[in-house]
C-alpha atoms as a PDB file:
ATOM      1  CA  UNK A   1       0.000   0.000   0.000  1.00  0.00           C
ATOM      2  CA  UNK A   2       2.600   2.753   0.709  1.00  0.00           C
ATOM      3  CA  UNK A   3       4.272   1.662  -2.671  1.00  0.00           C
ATOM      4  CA  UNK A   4       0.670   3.006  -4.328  1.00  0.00           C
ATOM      5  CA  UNK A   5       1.026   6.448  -2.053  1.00  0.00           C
ATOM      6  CA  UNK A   6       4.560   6.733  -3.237  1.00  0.00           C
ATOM      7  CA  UNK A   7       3.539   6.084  -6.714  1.00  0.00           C
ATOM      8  CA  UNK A   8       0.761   8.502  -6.596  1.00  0.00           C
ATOM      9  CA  UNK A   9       3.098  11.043  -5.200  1.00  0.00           C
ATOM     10  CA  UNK A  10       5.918  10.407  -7.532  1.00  0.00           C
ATOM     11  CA  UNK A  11       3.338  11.230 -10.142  1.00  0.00           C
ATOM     12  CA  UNK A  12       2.139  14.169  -8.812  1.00  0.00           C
ATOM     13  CA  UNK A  13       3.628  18.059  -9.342  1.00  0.00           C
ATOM     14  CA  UNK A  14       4.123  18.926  -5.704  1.00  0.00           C
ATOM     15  CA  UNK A  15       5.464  21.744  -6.440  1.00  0.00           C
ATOM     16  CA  UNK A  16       1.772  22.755  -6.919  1.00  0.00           C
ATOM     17  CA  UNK A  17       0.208  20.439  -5.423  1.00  0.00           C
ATOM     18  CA  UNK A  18      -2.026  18.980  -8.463  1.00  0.00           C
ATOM     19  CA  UNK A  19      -3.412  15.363  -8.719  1.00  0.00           C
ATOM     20  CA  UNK A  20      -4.810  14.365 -12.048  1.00  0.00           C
ATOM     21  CA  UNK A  21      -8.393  12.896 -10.873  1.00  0.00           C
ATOM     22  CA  UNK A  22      -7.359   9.094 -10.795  1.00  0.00           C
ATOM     23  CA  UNK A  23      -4.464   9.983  -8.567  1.00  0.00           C
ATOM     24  CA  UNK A  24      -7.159  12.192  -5.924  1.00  0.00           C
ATOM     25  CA  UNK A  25      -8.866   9.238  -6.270  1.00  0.00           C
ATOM     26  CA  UNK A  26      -6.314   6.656  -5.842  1.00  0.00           C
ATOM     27  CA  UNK A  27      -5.407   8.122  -2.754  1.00  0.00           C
ATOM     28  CA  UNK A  28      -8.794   9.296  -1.118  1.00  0.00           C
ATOM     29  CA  UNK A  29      -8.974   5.104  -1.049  1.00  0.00           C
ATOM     30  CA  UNK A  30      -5.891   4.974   0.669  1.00  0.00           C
ATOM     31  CA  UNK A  31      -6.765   7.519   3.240  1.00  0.00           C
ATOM     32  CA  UNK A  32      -9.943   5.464   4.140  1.00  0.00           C
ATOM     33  CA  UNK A  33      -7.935   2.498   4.271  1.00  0.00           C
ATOM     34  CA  UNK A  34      -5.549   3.695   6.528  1.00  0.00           C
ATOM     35  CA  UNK A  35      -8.685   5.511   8.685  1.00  0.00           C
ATOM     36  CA  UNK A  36     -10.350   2.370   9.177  1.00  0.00           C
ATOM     37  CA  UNK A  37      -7.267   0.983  10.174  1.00  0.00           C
ATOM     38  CA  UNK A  38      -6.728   3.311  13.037  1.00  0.00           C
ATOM     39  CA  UNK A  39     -10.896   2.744  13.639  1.00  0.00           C
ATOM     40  CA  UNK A  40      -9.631  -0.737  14.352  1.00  0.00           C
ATOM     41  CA  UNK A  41      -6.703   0.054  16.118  1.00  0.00           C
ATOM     42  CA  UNK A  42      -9.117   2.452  18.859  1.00  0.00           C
ATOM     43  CA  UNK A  43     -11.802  -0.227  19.089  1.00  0.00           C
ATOM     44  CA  UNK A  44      -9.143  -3.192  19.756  1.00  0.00           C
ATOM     45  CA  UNK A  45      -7.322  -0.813  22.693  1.00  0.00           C
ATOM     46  CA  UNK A  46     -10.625   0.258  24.407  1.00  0.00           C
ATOM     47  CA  UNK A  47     -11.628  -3.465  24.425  1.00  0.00           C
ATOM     48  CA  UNK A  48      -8.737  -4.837  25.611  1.00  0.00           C
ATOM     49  CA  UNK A  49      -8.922  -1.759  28.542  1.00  0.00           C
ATOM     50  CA  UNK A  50     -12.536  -3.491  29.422  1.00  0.00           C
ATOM     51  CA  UNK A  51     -11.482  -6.505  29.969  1.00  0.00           C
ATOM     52  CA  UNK A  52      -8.243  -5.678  32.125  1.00  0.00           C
ATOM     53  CA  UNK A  53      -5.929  -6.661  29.539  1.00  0.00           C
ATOM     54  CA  UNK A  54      -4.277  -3.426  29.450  1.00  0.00           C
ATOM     55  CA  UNK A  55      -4.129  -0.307  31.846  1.00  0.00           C
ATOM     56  CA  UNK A  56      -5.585   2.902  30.115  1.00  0.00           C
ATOM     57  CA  UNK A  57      -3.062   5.101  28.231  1.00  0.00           C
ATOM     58  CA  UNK A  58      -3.761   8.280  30.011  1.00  0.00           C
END
């Protein structure tokens, strides 16, 4: 997956910040991906907090 972001990037004019639409697209999937991902991440801490597997992190 971060081979796809680089690729996207590599294609991209940062200089001006401009993604051709399939790029903006490519990588509004990735960004989703990698949201759900730290969805899972939250859910899978505060779980393991309720049943005493863990000690809060604050």
């Amino acid at each position: 997956m971060l081979q796809i972001l680089r690729n996207v990037l590599d294609g991209a004019n940062l200089k001006f910040c401009l993604l051709t639409e399939g790029d903006r697209s490519d990588l509004q999937t990735l960004m989703q991906v990698y949201q759900e991902g730290l969805l899972r991440k939250a859910t899978a801490l505060s779980e393991a907090v309720k049943r005493g597997l863990i000690e809060p992190l604050s």
